[in-house]
C-alpha atoms as a PDB file:
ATOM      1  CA  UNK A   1       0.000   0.000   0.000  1.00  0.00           C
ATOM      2  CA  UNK A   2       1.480   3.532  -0.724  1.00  0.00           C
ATOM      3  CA  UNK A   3       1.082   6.682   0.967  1.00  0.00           C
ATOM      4  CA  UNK A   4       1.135  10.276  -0.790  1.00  0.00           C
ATOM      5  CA  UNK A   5       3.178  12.767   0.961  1.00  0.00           C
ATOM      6  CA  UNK A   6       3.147  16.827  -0.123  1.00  0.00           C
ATOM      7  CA  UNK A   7       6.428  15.840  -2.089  1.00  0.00           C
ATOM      8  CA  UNK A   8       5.098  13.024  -4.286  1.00  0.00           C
ATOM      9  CA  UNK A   9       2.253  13.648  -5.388  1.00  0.00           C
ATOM     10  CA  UNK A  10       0.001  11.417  -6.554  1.00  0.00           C
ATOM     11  CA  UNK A  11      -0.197  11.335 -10.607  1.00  0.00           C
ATOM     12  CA  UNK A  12      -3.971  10.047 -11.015  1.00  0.00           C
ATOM     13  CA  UNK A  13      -5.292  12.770  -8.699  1.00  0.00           C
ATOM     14  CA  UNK A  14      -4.241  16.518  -9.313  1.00  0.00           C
ATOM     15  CA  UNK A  15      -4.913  19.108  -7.130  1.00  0.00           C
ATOM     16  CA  UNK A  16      -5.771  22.851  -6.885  1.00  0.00           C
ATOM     17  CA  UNK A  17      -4.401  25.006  -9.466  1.00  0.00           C
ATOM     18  CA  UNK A  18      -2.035  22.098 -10.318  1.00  0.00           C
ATOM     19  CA  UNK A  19      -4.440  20.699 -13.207  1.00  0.00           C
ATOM     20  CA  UNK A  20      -2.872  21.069 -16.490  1.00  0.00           C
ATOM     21  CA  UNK A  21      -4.683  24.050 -18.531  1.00  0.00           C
ATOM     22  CA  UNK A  22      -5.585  21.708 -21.659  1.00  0.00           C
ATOM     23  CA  UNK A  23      -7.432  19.205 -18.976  1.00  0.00           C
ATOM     24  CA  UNK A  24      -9.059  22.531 -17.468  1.00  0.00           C
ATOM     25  CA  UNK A  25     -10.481  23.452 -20.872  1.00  0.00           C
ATOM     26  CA  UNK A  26     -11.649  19.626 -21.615  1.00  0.00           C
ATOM     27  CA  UNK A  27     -13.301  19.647 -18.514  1.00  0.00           C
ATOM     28  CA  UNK A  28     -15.303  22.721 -19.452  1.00  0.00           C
ATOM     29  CA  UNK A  29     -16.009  20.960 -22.873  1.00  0.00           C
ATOM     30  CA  UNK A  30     -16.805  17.960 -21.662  1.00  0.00           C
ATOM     31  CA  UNK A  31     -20.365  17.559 -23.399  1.00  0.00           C
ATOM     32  CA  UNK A  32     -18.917  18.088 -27.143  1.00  0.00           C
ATOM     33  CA  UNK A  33     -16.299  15.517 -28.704  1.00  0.00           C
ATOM     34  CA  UNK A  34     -13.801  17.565 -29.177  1.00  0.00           C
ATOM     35  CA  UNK A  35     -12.521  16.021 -32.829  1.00  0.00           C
ATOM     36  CA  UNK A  36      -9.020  17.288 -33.600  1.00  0.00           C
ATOM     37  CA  UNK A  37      -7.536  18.148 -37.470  1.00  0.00           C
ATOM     38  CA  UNK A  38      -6.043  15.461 -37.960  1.00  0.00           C
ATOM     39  CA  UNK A  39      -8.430  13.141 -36.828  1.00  0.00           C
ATOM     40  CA  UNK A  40     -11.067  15.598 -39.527  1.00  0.00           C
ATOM     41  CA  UNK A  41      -8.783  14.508 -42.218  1.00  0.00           C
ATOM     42  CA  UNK A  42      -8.899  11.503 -41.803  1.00  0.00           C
ATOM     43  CA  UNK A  43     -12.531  10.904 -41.855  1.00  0.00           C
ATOM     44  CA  UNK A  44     -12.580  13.561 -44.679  1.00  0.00           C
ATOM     45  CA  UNK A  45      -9.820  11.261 -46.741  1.00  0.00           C
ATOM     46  CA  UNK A  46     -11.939   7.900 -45.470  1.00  0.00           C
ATOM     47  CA  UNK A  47     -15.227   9.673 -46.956  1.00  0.00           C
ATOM     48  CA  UNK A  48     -13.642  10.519 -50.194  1.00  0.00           C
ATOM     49  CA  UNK A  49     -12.257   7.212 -50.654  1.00  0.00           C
ATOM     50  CA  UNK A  50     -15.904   5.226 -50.182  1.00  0.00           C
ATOM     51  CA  UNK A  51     -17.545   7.719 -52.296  1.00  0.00           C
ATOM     52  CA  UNK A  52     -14.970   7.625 -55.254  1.00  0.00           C
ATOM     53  CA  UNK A  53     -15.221   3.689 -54.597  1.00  0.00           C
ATOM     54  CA  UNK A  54     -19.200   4.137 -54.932  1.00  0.00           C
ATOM     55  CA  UNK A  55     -18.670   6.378 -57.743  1.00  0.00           C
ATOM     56  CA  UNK A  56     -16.398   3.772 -59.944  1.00  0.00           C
ATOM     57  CA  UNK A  57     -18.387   1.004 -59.017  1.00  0.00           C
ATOM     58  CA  UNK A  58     -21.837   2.572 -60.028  1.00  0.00           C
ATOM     59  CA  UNK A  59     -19.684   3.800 -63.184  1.00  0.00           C
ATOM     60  CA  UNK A  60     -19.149   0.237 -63.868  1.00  0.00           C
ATOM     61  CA  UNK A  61     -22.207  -0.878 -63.347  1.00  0.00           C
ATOM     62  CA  UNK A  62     -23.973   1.474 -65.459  1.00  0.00           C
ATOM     63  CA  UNK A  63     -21.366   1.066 -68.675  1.00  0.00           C
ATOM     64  CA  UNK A  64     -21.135  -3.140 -68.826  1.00  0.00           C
ATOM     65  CA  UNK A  65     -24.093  -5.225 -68.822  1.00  0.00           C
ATOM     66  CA  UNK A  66     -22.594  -8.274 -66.776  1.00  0.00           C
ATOM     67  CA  UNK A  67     -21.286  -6.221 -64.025  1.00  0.00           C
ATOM     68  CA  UNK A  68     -24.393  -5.715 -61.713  1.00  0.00           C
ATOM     69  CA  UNK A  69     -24.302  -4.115 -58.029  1.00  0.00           C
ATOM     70  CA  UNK A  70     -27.354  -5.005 -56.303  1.00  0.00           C
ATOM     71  CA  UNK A  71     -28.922  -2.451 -54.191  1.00  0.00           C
ATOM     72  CA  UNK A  72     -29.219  -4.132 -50.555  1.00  0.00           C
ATOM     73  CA  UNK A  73     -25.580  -4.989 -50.999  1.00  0.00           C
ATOM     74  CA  UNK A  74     -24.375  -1.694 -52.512  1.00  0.00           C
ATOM     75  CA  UNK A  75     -23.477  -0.597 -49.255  1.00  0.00           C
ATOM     76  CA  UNK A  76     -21.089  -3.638 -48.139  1.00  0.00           C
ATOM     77  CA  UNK A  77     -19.847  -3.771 -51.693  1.00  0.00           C
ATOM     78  CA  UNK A  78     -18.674  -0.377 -51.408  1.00  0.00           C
ATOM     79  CA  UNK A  79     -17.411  -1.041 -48.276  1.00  0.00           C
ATOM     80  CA  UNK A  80     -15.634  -4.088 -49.023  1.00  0.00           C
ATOM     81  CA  UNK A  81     -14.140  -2.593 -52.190  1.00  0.00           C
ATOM     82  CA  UNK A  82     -12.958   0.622 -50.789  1.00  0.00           C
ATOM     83  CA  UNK A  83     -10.908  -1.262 -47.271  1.00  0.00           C
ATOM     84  CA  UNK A  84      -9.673  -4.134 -49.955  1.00  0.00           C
ATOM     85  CA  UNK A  85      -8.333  -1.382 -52.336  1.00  0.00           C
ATOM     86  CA  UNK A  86      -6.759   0.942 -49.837  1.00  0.00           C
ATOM     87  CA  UNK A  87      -5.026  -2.344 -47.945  1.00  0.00           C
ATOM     88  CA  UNK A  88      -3.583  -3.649 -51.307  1.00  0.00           C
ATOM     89  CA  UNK A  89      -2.443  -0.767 -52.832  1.00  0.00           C
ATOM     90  CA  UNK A  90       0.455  -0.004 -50.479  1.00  0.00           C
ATOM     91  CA  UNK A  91       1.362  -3.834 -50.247  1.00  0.00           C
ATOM     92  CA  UNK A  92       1.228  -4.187 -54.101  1.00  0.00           C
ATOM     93  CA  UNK A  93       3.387  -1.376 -54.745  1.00  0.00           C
ATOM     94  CA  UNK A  94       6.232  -2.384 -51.777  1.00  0.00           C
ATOM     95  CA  UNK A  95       5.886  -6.371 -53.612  1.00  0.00           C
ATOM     96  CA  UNK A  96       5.977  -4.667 -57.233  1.00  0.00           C
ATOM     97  CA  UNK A  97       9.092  -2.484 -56.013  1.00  0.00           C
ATOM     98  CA  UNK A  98      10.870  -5.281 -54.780  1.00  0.00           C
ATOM     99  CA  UNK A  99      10.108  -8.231 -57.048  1.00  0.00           C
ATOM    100  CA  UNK A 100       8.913  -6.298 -60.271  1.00  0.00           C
ATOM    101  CA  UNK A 101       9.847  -2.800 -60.822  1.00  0.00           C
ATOM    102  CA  UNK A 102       8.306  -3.299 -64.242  1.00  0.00           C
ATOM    103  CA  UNK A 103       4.295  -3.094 -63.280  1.00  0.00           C
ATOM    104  CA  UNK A 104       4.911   0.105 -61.103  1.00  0.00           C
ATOM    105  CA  UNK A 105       2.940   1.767 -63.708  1.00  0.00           C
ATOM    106  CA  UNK A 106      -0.228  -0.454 -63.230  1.00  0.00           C
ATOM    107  CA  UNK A 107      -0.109  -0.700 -59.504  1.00  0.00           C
ATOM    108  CA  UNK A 108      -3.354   0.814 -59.299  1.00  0.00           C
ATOM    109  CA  UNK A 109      -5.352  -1.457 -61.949  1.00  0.00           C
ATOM    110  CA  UNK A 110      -4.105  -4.550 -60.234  1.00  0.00           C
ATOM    111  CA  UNK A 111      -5.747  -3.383 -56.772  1.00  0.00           C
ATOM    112  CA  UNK A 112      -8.769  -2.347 -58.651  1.00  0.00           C
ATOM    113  CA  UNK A 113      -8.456  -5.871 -59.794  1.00  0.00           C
ATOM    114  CA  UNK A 114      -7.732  -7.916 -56.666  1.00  0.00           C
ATOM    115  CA  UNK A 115     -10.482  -5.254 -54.474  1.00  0.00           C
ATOM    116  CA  UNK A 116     -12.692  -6.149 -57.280  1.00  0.00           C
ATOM    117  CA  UNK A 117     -12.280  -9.516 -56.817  1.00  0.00           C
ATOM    118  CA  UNK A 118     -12.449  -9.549 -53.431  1.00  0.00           C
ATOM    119  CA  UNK A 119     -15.626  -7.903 -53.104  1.00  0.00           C
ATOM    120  CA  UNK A 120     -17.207 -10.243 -55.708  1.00  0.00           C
ATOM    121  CA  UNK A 121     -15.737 -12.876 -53.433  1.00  0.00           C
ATOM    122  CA  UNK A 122     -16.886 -11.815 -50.216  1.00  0.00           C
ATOM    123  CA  UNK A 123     -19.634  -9.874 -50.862  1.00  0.00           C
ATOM    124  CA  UNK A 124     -23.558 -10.775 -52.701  1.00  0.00           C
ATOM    125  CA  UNK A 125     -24.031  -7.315 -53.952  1.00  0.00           C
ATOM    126  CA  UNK A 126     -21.478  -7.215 -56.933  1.00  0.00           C
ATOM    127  CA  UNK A 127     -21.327 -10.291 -59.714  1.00  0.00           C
ATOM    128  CA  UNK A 128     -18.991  -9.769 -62.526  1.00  0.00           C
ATOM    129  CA  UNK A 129     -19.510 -11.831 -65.572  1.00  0.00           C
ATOM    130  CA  UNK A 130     -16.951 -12.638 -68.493  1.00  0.00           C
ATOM    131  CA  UNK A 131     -12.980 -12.472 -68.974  1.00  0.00           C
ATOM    132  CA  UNK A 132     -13.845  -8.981 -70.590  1.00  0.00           C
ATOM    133  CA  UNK A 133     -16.680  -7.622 -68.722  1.00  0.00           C
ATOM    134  CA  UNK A 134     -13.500  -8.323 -65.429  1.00  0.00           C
ATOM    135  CA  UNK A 135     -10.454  -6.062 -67.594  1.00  0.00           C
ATOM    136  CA  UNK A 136     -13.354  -3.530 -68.733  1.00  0.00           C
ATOM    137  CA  UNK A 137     -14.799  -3.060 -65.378  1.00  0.00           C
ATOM    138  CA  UNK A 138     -11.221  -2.883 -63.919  1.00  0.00           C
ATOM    139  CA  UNK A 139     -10.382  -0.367 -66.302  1.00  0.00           C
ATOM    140  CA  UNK A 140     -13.461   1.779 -65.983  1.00  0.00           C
ATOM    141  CA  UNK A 141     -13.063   1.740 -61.591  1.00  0.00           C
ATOM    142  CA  UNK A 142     -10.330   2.232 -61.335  1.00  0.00           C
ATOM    143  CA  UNK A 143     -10.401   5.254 -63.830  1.00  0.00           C
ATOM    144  CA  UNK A 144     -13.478   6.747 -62.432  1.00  0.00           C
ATOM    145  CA  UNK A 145     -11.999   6.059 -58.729  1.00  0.00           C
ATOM    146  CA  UNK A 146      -9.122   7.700 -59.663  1.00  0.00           C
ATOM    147  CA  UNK A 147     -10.480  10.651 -60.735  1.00  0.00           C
ATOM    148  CA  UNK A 148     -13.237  11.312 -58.208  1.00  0.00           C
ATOM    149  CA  UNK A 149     -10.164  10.873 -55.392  1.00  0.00           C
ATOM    150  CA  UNK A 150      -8.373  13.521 -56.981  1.00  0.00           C
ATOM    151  CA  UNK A 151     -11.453  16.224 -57.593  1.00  0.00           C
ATOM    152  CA  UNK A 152     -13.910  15.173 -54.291  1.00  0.00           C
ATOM    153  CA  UNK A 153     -11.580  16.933 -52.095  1.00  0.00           C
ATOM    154  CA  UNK A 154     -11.938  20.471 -54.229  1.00  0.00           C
ATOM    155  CA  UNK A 155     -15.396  19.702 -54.454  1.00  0.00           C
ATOM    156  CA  UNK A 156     -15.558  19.872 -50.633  1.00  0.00           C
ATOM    157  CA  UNK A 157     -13.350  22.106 -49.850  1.00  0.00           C
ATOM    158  CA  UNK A 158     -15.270  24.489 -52.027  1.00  0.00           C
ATOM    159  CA  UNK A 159     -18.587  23.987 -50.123  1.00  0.00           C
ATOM    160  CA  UNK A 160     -16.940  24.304 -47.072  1.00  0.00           C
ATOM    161  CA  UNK A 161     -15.607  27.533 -48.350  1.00  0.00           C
ATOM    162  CA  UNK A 162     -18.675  28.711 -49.816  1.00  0.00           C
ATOM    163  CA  UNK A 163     -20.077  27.674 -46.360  1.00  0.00           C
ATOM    164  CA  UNK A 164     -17.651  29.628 -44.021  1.00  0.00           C
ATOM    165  CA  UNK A 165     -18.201  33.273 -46.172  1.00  0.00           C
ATOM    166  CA  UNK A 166     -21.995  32.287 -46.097  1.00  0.00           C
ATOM    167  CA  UNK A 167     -21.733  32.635 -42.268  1.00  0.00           C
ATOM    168  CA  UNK A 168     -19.307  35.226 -42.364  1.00  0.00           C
ATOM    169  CA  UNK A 169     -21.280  37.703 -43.529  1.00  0.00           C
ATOM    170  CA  UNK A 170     -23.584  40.128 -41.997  1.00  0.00           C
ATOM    171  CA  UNK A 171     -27.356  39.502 -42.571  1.00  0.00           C
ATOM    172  CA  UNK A 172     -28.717  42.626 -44.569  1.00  0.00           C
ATOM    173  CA  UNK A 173     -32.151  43.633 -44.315  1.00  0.00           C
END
């Protein structure tokens, strides 16, 4: 059993005007989340990625008749796609760097490939039918995906943007 003298405190409790000022200012806050930047960018880069994922997969769907996305498992799909894609990609481009330098270039079609595959695999919302409906539909995702990644964040940003002068400015009237 230990004892707490004046000298040693002890460092679960803290007392008087010892309390560090960013736990006095939680304390104050403590009915909102407080949700730091980094953890915003984050979800902001986890929301981009499921909705380009959505976007190449719906893409897909709607250009090739034997790749279908069912509705009630659109949602998994997407899901399953979009995890699948953004685990392979960095282990398919340290494998391709190490063992074959020459597909560097196509990194990003064969994880379109193997996420699409995956989520065929795994999931009941997404069947793929045919050797060329499979390159077509890899093509098109990961093209779509691709693009959507790199504009959904100006998109956003925009809005947010357009949101923050919205508020800024003094109601007329």
């Amino acid at each position: 059993m230990t004892t707490d003298s004046p000298r040693t405190p002890n460092p679960t409790i803290f007392h008087g005007s010892r309390v560090p000022p960013q736990l006095r200012s939680l304390a104050h806050r403590s009915a909102r989340v407080y949700v730091g930047p980094m953890v915003r960018l984050l979800l902001l880069r986890a929301l981009i990625f499921l909705a380009s994922a959505a976007l190449g997969l719906l893409a897909a769907a709607a250009a090739l008749d034997d790749f279908t996305v069912t509705a009630s498992g659109f949602i998994v799909t997407v899901v399953v796609f979009a995890v699948a894609q953004s685990v392979l990609s960095p282990f398919i481009l340290k494998m391709s760097t190490r063992y074959a330098p020459a597909f560097l270039g196509g990194i990003g079609l064969v994880s379109t490939f193997v996420a699409l595959l995956l989520a065929h695999l795994l999931t009941d919302g997404l069947r793929i039918d045919g050797a060329a409906t499979w390159v077509l539909a890899t093509i098109i995702v990961w093209a779509v995906t691709a693009l959507a990644t790199f504009t959904l964040p100006f998109v956003l940003l925009r809005e947010r943007r357009r949101g923050r002068t919205d508020d800024a400015e003094p109601a007329r009237g």
